[in-house]
Protein backbone atom coordinates (compact mmCIF):
# COMPACT_ATOMS: atom_id res chain seq x y z
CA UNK A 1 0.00 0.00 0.00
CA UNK A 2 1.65 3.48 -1.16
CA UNK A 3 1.73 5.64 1.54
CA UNK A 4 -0.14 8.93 1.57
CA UNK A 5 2.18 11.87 1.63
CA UNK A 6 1.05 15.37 2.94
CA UNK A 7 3.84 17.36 2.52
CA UNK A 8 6.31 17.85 -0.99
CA UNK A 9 9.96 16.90 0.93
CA UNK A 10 13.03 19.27 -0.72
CA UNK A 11 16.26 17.96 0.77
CA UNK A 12 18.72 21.39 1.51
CA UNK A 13 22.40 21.70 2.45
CA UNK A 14 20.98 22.52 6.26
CA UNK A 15 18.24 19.81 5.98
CA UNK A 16 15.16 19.18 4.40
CA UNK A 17 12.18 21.75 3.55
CA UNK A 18 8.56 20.47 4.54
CA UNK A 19 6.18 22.46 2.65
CA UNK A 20 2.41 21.05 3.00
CA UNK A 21 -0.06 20.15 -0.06
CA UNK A 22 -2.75 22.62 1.37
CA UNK A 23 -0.03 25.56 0.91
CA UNK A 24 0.96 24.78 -2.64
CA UNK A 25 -2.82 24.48 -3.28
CA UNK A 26 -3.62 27.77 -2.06
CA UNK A 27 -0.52 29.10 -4.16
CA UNK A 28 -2.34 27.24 -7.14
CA UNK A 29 -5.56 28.92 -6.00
CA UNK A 30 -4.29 32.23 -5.95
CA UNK A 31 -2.75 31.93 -9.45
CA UNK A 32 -5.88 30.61 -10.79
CA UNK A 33 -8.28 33.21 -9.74
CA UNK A 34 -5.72 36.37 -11.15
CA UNK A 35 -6.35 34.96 -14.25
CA UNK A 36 -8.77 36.90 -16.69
CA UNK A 37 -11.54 35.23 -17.46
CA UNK A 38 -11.76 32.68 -14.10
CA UNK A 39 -14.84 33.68 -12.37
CA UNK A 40 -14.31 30.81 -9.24
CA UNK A 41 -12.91 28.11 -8.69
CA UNK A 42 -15.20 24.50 -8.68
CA UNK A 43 -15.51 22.44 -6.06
CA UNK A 44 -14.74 19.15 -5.94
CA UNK A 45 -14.75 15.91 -3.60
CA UNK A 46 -10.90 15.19 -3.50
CA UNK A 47 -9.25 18.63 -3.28
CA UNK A 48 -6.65 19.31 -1.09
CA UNK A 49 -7.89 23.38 -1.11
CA UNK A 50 -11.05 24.77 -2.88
CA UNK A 51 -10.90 23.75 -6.61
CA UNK A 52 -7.49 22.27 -6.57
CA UNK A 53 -5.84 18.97 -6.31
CA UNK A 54 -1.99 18.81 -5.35
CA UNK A 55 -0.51 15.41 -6.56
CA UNK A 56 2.87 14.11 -5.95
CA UNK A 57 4.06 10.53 -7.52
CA UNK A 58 6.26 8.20 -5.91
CA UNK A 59 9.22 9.08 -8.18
CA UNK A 60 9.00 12.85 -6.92
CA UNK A 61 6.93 14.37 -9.83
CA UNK A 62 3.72 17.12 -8.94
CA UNK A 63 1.51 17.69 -11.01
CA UNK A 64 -1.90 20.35 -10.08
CA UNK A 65 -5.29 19.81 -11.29
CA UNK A 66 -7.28 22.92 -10.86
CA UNK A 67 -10.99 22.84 -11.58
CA UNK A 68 -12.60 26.40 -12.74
CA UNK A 69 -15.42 28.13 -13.17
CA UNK A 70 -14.90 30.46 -16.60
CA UNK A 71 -16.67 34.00 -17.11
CA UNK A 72 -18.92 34.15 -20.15
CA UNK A 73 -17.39 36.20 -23.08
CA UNK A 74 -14.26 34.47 -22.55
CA UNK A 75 -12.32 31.94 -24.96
CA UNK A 76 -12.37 28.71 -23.06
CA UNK A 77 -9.19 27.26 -24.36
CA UNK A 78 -7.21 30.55 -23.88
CA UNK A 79 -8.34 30.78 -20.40
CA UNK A 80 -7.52 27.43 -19.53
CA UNK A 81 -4.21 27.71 -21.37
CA UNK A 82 -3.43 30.96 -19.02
CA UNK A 83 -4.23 29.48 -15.84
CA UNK A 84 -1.86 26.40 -16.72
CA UNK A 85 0.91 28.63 -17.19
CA UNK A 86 0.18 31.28 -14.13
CA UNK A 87 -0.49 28.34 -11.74
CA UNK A 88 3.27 26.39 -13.07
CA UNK A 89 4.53 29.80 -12.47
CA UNK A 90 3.64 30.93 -9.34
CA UNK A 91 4.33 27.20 -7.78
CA UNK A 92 7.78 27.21 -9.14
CA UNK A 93 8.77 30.99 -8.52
CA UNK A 94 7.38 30.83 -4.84
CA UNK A 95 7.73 26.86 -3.97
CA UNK A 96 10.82 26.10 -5.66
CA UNK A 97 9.27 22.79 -7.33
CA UNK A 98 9.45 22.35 -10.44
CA UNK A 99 5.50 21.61 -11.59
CA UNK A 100 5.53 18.43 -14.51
CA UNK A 101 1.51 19.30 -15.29
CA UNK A 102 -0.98 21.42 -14.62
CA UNK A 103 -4.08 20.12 -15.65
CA UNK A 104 -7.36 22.14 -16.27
CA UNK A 105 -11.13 21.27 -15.65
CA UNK A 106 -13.60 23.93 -16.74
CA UNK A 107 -16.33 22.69 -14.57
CA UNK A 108 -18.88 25.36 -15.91
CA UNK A 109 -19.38 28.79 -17.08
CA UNK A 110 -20.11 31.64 -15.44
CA UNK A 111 -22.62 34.57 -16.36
CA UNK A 112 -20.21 36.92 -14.13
């Protein structure tokens, strides 16, 4: 049985870095919903904040699903293709992970 991991481990000169799931998730969040065009995020049964899912394989690879509500008037595609690239962003400029996928549900649209 795999165990379940809660924190991403980054092994420093001085030790090793603990940052939790729920904190990448919320810097996932934050990314999402500064995107033009995201009106919420979605919620969903197995998120680890509000609309996103933080996953880490056993080989060391996380990935982000983030589930989104998008604004009508907006191109689906482009929005979805801007929140994978702010999201990847802001997890590996603030985290200091590097991100392998960030993969984008548009759960619905939004009338504002």
């Amino acid at each position: 049985m795999a165990e379940h991991k809660e924190y991403l481990d980054m092994q420093e000169e001085d030790g090793v870095i603990r940052v939790s799931f729920h904190a990448v998730g919320e810097i996932a969040a934050q990314a999402a919903l500064a995107v033009s065009g995201v009106s919420s995020l979605a919620v969903t049964a197995q998120s680890t904040v509000k609309g996103v899912l933080v996953n880490l394989s056993e080989i060391g690879i996380c990935s982000i699903d983030v589930h989104v509500l998008v604004t009508v008037g907006h191109v689906i595609s482009q929005v979805a293709k801007d929140v994978q690239t702010a999201v990847k962003a802001a997890v590996d400029g603030t985290v200091g992970i590097e991100v392998a996928s960030v993969n984008v549900f548009v759960a619905g649209v939004a009338t504002r």
